[in-house]
N, C-alpha and C. Protein backbone atom coordinates (compact mmCIF):
# COMPACT_ATOMS: atom_id res chain seq x y z
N UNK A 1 -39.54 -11.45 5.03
CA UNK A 1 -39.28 -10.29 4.20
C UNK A 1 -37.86 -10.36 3.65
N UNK A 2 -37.57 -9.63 2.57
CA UNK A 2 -36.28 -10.36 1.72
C UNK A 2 -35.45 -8.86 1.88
N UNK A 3 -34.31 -9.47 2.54
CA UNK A 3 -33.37 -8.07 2.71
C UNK A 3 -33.25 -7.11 1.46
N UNK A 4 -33.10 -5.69 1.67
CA UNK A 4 -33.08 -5.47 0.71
C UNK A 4 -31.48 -4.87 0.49
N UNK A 5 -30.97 -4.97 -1.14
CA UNK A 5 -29.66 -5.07 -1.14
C UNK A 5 -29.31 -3.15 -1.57
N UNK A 6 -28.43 -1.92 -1.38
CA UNK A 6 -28.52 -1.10 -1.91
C UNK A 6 -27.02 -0.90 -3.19
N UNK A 7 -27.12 -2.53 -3.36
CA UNK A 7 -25.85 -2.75 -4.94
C UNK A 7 -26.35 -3.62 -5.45
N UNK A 8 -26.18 -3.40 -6.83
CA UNK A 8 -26.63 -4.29 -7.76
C UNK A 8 -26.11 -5.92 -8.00
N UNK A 9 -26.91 -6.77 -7.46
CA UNK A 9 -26.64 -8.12 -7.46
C UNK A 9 -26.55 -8.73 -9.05
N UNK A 10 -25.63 -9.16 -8.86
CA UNK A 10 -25.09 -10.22 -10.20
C UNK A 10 -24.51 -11.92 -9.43
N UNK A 11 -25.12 -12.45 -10.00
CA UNK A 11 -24.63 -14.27 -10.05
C UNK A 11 -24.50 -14.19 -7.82
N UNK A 12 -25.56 -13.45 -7.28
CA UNK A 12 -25.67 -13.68 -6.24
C UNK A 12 -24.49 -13.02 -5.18
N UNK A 13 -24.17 -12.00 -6.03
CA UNK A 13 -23.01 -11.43 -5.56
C UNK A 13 -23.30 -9.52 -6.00
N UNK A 14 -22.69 -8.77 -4.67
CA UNK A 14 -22.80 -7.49 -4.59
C UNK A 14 -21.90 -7.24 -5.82
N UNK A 15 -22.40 -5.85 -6.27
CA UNK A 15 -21.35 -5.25 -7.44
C UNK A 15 -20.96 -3.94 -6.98
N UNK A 16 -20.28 -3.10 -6.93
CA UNK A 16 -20.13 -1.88 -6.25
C UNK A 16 -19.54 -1.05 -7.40
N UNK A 17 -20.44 -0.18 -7.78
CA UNK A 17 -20.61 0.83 -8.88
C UNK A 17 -19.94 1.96 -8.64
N UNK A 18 -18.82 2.76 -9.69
CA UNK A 18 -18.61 4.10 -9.81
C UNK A 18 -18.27 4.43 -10.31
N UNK A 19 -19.27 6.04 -10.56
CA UNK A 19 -19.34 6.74 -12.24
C UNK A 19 -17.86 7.88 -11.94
N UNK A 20 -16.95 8.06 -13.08
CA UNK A 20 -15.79 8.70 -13.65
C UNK A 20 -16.53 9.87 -14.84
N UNK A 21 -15.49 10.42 -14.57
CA UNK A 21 -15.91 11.56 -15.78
C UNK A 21 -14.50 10.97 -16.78
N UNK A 22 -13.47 10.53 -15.93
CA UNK A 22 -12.44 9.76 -17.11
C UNK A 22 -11.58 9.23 -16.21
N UNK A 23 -10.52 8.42 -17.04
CA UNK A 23 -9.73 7.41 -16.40
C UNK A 23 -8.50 7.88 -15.55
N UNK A 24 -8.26 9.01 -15.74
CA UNK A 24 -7.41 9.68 -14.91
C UNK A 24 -8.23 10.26 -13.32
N UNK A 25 -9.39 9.90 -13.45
CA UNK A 25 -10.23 10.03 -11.69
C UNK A 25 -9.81 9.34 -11.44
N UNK A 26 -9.54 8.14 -11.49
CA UNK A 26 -9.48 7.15 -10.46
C UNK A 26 -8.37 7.24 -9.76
N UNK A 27 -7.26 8.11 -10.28
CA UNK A 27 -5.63 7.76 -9.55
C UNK A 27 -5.74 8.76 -9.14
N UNK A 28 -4.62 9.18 -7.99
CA UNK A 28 -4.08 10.41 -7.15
C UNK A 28 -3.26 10.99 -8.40
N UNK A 29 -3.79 11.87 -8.48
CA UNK A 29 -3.07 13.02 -9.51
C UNK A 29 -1.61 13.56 -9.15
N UNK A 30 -1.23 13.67 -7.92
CA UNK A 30 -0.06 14.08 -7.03
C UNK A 30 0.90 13.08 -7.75
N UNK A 31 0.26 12.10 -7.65
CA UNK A 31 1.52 10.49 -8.34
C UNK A 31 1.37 10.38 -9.20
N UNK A 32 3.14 10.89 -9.34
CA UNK A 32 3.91 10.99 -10.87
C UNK A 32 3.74 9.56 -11.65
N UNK A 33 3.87 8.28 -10.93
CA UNK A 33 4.17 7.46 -11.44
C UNK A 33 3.19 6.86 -12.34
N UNK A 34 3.68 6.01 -13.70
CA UNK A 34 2.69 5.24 -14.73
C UNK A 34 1.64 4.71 -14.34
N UNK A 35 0.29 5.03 -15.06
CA UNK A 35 -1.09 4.25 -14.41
C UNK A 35 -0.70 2.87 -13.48
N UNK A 36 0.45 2.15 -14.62
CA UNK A 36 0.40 0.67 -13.07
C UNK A 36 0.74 0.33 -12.06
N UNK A 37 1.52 1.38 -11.70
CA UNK A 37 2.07 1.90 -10.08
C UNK A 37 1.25 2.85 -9.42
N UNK A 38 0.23 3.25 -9.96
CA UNK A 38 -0.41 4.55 -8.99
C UNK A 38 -1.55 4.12 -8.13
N UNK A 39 -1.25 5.17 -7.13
CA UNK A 39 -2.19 5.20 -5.89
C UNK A 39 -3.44 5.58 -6.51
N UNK A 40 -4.63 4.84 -6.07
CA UNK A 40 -5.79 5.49 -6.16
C UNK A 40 -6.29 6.80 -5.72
N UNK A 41 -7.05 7.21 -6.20
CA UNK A 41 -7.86 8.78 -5.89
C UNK A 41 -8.17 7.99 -4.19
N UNK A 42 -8.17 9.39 -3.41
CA UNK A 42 -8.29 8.67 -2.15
C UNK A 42 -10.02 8.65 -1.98
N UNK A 43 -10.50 9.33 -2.23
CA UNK A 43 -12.17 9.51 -2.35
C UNK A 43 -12.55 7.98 -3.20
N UNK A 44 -11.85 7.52 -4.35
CA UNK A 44 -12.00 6.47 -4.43
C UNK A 44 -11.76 5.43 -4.01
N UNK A 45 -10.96 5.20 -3.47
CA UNK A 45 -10.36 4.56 -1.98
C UNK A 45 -11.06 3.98 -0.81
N UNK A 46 -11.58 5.49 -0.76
CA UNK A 46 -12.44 5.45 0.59
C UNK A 46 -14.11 4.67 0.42
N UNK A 47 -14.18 5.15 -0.59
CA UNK A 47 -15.58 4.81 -1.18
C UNK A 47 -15.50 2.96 -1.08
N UNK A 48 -14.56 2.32 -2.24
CA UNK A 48 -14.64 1.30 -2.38
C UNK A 48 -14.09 0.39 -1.16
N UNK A 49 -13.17 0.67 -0.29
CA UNK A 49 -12.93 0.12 1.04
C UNK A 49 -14.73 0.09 2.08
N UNK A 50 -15.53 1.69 2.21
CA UNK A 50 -16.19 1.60 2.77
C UNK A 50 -17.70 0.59 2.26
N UNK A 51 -17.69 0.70 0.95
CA UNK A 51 -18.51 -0.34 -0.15
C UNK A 51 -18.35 -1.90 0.45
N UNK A 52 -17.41 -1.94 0.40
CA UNK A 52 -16.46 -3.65 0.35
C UNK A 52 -16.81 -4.12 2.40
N UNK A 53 -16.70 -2.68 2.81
CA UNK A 53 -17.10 -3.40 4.36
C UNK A 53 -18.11 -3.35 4.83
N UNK A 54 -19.36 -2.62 4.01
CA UNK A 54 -20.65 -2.58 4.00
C UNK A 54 -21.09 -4.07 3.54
N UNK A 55 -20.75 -4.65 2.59
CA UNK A 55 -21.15 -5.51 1.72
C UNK A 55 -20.67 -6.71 2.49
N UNK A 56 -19.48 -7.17 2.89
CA UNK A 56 -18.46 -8.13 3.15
C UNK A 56 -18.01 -8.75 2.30
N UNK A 57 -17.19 -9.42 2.88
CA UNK A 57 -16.14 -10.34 1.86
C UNK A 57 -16.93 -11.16 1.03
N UNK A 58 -18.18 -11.57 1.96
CA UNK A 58 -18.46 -13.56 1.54
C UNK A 58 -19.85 -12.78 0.12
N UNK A 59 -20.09 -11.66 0.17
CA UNK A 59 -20.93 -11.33 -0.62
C UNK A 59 -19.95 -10.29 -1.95
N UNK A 60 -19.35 -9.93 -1.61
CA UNK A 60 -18.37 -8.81 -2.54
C UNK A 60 -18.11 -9.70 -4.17
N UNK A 61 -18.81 -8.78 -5.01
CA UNK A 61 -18.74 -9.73 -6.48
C UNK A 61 -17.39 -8.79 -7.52
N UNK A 62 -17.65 -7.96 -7.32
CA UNK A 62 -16.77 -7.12 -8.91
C UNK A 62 -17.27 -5.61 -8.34
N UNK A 63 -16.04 -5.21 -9.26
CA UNK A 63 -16.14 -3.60 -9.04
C UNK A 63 -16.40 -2.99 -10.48
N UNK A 64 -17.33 -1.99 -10.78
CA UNK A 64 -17.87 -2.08 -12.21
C UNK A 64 -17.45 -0.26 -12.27
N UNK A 65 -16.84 -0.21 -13.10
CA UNK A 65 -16.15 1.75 -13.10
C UNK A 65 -17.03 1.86 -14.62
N UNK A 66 -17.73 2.89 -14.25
CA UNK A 66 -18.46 3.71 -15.36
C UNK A 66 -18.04 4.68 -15.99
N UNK A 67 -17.69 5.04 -16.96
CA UNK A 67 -16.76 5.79 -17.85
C UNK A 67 -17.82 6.82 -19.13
N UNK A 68 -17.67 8.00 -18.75
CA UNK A 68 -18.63 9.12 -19.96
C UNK A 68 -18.15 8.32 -21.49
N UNK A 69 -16.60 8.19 -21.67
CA UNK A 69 -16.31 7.31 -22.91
C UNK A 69 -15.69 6.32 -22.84
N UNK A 70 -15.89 5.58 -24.02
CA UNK A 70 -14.84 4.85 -24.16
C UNK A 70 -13.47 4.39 -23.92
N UNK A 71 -12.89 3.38 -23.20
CA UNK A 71 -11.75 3.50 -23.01
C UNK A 71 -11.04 2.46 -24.08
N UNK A 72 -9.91 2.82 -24.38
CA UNK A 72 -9.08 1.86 -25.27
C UNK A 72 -8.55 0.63 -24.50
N UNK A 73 -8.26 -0.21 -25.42
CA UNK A 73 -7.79 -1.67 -24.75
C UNK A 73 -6.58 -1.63 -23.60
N UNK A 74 -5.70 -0.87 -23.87
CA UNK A 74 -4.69 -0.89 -23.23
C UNK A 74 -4.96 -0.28 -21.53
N UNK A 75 -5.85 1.00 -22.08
CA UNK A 75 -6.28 1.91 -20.70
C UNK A 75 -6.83 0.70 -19.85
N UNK A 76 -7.70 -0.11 -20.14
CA UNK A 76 -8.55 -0.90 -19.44
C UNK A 76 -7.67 -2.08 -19.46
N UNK A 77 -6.65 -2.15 -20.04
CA UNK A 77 -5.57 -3.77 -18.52
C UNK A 77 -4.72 -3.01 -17.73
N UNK A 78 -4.03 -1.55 -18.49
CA UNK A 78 -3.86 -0.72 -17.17
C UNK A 78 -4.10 -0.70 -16.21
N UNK A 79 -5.62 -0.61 -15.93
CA UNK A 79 -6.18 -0.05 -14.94
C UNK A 79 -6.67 -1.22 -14.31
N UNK A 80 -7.30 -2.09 -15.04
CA UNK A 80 -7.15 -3.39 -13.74
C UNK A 80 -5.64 -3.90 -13.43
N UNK A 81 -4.95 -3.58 -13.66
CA UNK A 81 -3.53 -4.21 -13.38
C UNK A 81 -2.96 -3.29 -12.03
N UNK A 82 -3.68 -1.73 -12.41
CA UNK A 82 -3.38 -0.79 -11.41
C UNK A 82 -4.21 -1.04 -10.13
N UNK A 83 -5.58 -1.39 -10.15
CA UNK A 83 -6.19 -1.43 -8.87
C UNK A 83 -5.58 -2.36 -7.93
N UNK A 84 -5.74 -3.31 -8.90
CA UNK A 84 -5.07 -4.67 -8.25
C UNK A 84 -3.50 -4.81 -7.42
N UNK A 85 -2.56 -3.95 -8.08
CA UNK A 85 -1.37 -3.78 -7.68
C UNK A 85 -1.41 -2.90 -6.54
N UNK A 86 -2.29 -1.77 -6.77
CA UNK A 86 -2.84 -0.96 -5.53
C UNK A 86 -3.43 -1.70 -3.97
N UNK A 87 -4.31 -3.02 -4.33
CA UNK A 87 -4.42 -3.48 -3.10
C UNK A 87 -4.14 -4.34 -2.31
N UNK A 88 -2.65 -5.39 -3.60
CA UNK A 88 -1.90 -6.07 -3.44
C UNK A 88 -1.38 -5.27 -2.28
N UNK A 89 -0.74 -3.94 -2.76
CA UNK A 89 0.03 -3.41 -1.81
C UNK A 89 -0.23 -2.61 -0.46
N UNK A 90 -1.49 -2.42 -0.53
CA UNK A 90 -2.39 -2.25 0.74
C UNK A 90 -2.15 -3.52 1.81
N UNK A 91 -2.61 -4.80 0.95
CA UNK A 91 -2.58 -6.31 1.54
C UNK A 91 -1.04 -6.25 2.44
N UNK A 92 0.19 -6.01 1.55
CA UNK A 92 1.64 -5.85 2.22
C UNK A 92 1.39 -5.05 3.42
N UNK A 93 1.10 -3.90 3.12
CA UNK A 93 1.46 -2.93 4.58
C UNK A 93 0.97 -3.57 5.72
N UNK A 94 -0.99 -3.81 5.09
CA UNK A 94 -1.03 -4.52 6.29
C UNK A 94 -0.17 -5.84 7.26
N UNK A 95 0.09 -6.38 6.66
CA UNK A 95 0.67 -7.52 6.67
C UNK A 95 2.29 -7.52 7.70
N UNK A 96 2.89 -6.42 6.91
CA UNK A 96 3.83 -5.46 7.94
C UNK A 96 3.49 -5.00 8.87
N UNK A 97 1.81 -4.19 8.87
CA UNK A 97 2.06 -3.64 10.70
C UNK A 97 1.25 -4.98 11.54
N UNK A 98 0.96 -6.05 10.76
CA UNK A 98 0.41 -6.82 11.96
C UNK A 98 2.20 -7.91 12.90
N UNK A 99 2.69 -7.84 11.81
CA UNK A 99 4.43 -8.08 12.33
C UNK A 99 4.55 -7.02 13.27
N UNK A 100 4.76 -5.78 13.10
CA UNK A 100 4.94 -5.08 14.02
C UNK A 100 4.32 -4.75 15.03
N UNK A 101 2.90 -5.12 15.64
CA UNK A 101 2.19 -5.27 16.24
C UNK A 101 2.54 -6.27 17.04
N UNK A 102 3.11 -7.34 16.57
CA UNK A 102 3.03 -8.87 17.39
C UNK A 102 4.80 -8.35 17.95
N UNK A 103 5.57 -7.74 16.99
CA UNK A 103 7.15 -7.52 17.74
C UNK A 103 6.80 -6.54 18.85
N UNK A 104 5.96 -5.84 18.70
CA UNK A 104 5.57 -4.77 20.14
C UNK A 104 5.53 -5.45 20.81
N UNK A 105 4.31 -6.23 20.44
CA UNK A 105 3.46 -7.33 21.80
C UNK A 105 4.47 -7.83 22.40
N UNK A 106 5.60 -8.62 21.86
CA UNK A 106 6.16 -9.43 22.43
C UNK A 106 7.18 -8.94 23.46
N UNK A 107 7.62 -7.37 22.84
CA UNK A 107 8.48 -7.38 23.54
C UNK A 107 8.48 -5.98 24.89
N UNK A 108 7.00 -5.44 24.90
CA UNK A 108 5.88 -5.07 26.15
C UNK A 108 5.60 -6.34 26.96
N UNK A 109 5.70 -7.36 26.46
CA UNK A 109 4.96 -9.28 27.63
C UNK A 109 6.52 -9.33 27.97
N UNK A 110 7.64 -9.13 27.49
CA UNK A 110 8.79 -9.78 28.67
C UNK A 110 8.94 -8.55 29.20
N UNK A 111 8.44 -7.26 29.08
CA UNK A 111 9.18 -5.91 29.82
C UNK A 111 8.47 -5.94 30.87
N UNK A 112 6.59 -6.00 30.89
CA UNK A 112 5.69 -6.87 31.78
C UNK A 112 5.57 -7.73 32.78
N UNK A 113 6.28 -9.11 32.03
CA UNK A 113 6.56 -10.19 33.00
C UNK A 113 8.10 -9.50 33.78
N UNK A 114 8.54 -9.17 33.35
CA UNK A 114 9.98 -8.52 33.74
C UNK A 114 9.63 -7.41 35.36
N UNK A 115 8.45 -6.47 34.54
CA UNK A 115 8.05 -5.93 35.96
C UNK A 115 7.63 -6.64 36.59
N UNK A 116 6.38 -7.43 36.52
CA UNK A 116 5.52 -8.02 37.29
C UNK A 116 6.29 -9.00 38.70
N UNK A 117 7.43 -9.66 38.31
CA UNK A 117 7.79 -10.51 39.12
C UNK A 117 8.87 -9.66 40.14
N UNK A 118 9.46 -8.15 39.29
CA UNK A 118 9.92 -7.25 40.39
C UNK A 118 8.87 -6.93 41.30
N UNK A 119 7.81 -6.34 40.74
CA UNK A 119 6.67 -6.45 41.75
C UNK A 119 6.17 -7.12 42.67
N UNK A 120 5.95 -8.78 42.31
CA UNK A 120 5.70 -9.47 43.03
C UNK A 120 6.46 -10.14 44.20
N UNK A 121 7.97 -10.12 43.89
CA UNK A 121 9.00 -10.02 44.69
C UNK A 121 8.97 -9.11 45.82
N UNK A 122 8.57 -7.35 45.23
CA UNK A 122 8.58 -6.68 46.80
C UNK A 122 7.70 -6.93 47.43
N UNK A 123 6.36 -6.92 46.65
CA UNK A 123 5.25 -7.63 47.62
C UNK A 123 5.44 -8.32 48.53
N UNK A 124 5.94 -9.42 47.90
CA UNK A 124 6.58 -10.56 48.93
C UNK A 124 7.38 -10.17 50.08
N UNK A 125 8.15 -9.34 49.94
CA UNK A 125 9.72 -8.77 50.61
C UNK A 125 8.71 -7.66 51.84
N UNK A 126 7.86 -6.82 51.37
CA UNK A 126 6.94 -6.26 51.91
C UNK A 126 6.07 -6.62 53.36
N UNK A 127 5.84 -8.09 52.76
CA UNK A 127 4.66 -8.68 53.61
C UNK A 127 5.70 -9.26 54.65
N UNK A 128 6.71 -9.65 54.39
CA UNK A 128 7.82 -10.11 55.89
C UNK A 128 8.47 -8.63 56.64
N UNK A 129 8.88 -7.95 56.10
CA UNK A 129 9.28 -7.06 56.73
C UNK A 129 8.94 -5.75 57.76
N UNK A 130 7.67 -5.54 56.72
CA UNK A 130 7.12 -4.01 57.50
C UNK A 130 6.03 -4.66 58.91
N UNK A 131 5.89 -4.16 59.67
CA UNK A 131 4.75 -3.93 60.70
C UNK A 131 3.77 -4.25 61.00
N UNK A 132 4.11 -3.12 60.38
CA UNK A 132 2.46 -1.57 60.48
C UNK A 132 1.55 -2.68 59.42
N UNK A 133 0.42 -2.74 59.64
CA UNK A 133 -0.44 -3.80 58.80
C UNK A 133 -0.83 -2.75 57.56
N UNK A 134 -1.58 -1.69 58.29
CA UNK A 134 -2.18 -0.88 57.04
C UNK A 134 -1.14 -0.70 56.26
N UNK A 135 0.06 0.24 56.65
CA UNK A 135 1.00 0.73 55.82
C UNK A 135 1.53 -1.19 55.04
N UNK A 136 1.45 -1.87 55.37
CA UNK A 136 1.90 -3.47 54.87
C UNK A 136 0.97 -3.95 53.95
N UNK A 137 -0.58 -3.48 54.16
CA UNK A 137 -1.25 -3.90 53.17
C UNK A 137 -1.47 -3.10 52.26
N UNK A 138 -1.02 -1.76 52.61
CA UNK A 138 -0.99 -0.92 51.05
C UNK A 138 -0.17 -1.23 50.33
N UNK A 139 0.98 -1.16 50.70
CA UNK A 139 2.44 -1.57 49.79
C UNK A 139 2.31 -2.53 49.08
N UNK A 140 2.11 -3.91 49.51
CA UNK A 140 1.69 -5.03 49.41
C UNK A 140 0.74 -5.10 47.90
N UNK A 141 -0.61 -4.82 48.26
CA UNK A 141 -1.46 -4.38 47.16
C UNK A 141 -0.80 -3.58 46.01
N UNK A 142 -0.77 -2.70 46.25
CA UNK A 142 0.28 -1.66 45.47
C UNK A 142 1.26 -1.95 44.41
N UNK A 143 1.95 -2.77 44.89
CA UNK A 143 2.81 -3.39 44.18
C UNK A 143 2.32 -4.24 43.19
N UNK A 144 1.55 -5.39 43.77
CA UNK A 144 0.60 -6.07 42.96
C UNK A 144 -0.22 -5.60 41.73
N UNK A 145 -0.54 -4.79 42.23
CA UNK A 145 -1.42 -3.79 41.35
C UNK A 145 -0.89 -3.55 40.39
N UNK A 146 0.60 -2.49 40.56
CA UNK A 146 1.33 -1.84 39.19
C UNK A 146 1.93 -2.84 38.69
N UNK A 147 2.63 -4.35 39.30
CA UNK A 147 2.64 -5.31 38.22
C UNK A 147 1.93 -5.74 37.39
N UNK A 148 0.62 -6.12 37.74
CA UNK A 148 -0.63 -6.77 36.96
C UNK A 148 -0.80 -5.46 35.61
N UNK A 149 -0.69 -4.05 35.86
CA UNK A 149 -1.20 -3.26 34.95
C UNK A 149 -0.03 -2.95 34.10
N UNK A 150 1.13 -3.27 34.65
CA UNK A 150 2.10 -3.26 33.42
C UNK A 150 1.90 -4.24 32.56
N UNK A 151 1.31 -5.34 32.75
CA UNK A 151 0.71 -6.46 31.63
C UNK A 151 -0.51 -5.95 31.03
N UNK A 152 -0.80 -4.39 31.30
CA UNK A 152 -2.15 -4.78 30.33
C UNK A 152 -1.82 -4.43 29.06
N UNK A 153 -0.81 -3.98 28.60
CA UNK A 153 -0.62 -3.49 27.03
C UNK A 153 -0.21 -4.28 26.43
N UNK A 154 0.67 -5.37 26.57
CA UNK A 154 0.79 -7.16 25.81
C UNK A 154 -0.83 -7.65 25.90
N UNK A 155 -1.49 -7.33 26.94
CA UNK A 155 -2.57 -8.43 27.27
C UNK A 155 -3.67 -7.67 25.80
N UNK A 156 -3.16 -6.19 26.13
CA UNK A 156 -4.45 -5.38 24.75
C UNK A 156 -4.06 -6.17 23.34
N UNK A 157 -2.64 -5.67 23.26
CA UNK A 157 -2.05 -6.21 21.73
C UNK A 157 -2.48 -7.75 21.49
N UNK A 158 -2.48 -8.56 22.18
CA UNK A 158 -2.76 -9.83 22.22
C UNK A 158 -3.82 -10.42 21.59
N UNK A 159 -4.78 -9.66 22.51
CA UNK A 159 -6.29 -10.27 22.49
C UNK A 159 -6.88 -8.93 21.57
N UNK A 160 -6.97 -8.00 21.23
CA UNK A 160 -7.68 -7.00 20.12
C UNK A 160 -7.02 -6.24 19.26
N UNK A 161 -5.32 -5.91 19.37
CA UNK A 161 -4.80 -4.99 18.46
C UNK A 161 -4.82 -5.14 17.44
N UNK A 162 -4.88 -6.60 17.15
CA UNK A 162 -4.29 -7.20 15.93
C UNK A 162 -5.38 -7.49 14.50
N UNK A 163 -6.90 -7.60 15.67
CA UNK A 163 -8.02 -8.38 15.05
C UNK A 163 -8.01 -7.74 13.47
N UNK A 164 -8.31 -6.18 13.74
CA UNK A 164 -8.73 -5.36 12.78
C UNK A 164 -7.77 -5.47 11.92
N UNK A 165 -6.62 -5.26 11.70
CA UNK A 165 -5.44 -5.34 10.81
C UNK A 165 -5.46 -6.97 9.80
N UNK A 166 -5.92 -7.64 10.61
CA UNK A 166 -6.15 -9.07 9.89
C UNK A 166 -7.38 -9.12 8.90
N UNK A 167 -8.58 -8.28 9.32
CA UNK A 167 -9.41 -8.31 8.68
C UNK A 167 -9.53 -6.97 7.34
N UNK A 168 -8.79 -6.70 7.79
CA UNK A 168 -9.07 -5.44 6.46
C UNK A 168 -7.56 -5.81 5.76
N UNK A 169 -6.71 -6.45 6.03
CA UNK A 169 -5.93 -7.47 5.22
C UNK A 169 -6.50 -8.14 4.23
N UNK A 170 -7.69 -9.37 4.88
CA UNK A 170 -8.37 -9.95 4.22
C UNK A 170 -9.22 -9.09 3.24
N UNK A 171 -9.44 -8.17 3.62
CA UNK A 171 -10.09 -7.62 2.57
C UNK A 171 -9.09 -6.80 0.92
N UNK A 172 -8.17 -6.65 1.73
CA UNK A 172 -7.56 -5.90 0.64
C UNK A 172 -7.00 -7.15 -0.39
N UNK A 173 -6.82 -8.40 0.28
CA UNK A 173 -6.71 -9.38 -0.51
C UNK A 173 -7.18 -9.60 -1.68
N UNK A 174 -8.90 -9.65 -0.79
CA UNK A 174 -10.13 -9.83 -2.26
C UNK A 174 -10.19 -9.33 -2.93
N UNK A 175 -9.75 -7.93 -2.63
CA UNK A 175 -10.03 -6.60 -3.47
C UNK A 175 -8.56 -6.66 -4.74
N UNK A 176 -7.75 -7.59 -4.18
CA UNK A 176 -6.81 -7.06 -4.77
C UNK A 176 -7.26 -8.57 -6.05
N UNK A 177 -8.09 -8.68 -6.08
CA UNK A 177 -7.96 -10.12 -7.37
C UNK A 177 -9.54 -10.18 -7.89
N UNK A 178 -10.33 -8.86 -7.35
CA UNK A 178 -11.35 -8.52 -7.57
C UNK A 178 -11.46 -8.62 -9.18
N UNK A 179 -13.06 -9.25 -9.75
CA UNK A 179 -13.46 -8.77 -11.30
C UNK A 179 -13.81 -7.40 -11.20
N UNK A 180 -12.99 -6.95 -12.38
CA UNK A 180 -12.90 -5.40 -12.93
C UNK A 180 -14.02 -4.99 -13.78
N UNK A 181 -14.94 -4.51 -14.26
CA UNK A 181 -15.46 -4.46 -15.34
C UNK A 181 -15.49 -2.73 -15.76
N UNK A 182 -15.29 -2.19 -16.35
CA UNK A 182 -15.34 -0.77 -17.30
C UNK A 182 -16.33 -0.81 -18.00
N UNK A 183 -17.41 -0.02 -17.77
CA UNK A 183 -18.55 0.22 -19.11
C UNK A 183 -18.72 1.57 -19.32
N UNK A 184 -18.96 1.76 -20.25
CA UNK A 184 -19.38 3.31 -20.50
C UNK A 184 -21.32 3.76 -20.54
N UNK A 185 -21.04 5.01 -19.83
CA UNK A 185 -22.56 5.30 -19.22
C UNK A 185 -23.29 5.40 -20.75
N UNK A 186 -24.93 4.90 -20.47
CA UNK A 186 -25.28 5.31 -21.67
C UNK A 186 -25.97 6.75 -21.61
C-alpha cells in the first residue's frame, strides 16, 4: 500500500503550502524593521517549522506562499531574501546555544569529577577509620553515591542535551536555502 502523503509532491519532494491574505502576514507586525530583516509571523513560524518536521529534511522540497494578489517583483526577492535571512538566523542561535550547552557540559564534568574524587577519597578515608560496620557501610555508600550523581548532569548534557539543538539546526539550515515560490490563488 503506497503511503499516503498530506503535501503536495513535486519532483518527489514535499511542498508545504500557505494561503496569505497579503504580504505583510507573513512578518511579525511588532517589527519595525524592513521586510529583509523581519521576523516571521510566529503562527507562520510555527506552522512551517512544524510542516518541515512532519515531512523531514530528506523529503522537504519548497515552500509555496499563496497570495489573494499579485505581488510585484521586488516584494517577491524581498521576501525570499527575508525568509531565508530569518532562518539563517534561527540556524546562528542555534548554533550558539549548542556552544553553550557543551561550555555548561564541560564545566558541570570538572565540578563532577572535582566532587566525585572528594567523594571517593572520604569513602576511602571512611572505610579505614570508622568501626561500627553499619554506620561504615552507610557512609561509605553514601558518599559514593552523591559522587556518582554529581556526574549525572555532564553525563545528561553529553549524551542527550545537545541531540535536539543539532537537529532543528539542521533544519533551519534547509529551510534557510529553501525554493520559495509565490503564486496567487485562483
Amino acid at each position: 500500500m503506497k503511503k499516503k502523503s498530506w503535501y503536495p509532491i513535486e519532483d518527489k519532494k514535499c511542498v508545504i503550502e500557505i494561503n496569505v491574505e497579503s504580504f505583510e502576514q507573513l512578518f511579525d507586525k511588532r517589527d519595525p524593521n524592513p521586510y529583509r530583516s523581519k521576523d516571521l509571523d510566529d503562527d507562520i513560524f510555527e506552522y512551517i517549522l512544524s510542516c518541515s518536521e512532519e515531512i523531514g529534511l530528506s523529503r522537504l522540497g519548497k515552500l509555496r506562499i499563496i497570495f489573494k494578489e499579485q505581488l510585484t517583483g521586488d516584494l517577491k526577492v524581498n521576501g525570499v531574501m527575508a525568509i531565508h535571512e530569518f532562518f539563517h538566523y534561527r540556524m546562528d542561535i542555534c548554533e550558539k546555544k549548542i556552544k553553550t550547552i557543551f561550555k555548561l557540559g564541560f564545566k558541570t564534568l570538572m565540578i563532577g569529577l572535582v566532587f566525585l574524587s572528594i567523594s571517593v577519597f572520604f569513602s576511602y578515608s571512611i572505610s579505614k577509620t570508622i568501626e561500627n560496620d553499619m554506620l561504615k557501610s552507610f557512609l561509605k555508600e553514601g558518599f559514593l553515591l552523591l559522587g556518582w550523581v554529581s556526574m549525572w548532569k555532564p553525563i545528561n548534557i553529553f549524551l542527550y542535551e545537545w541531540w535536539p539543538l543539532t537537529a532543528r539546526r539542521k533544519l533551519f539550515d534547509k529551510l534557510s536555502d529553501i525554493k520559495i515560490e509565490f503564486i496567487v490563488r485562483e
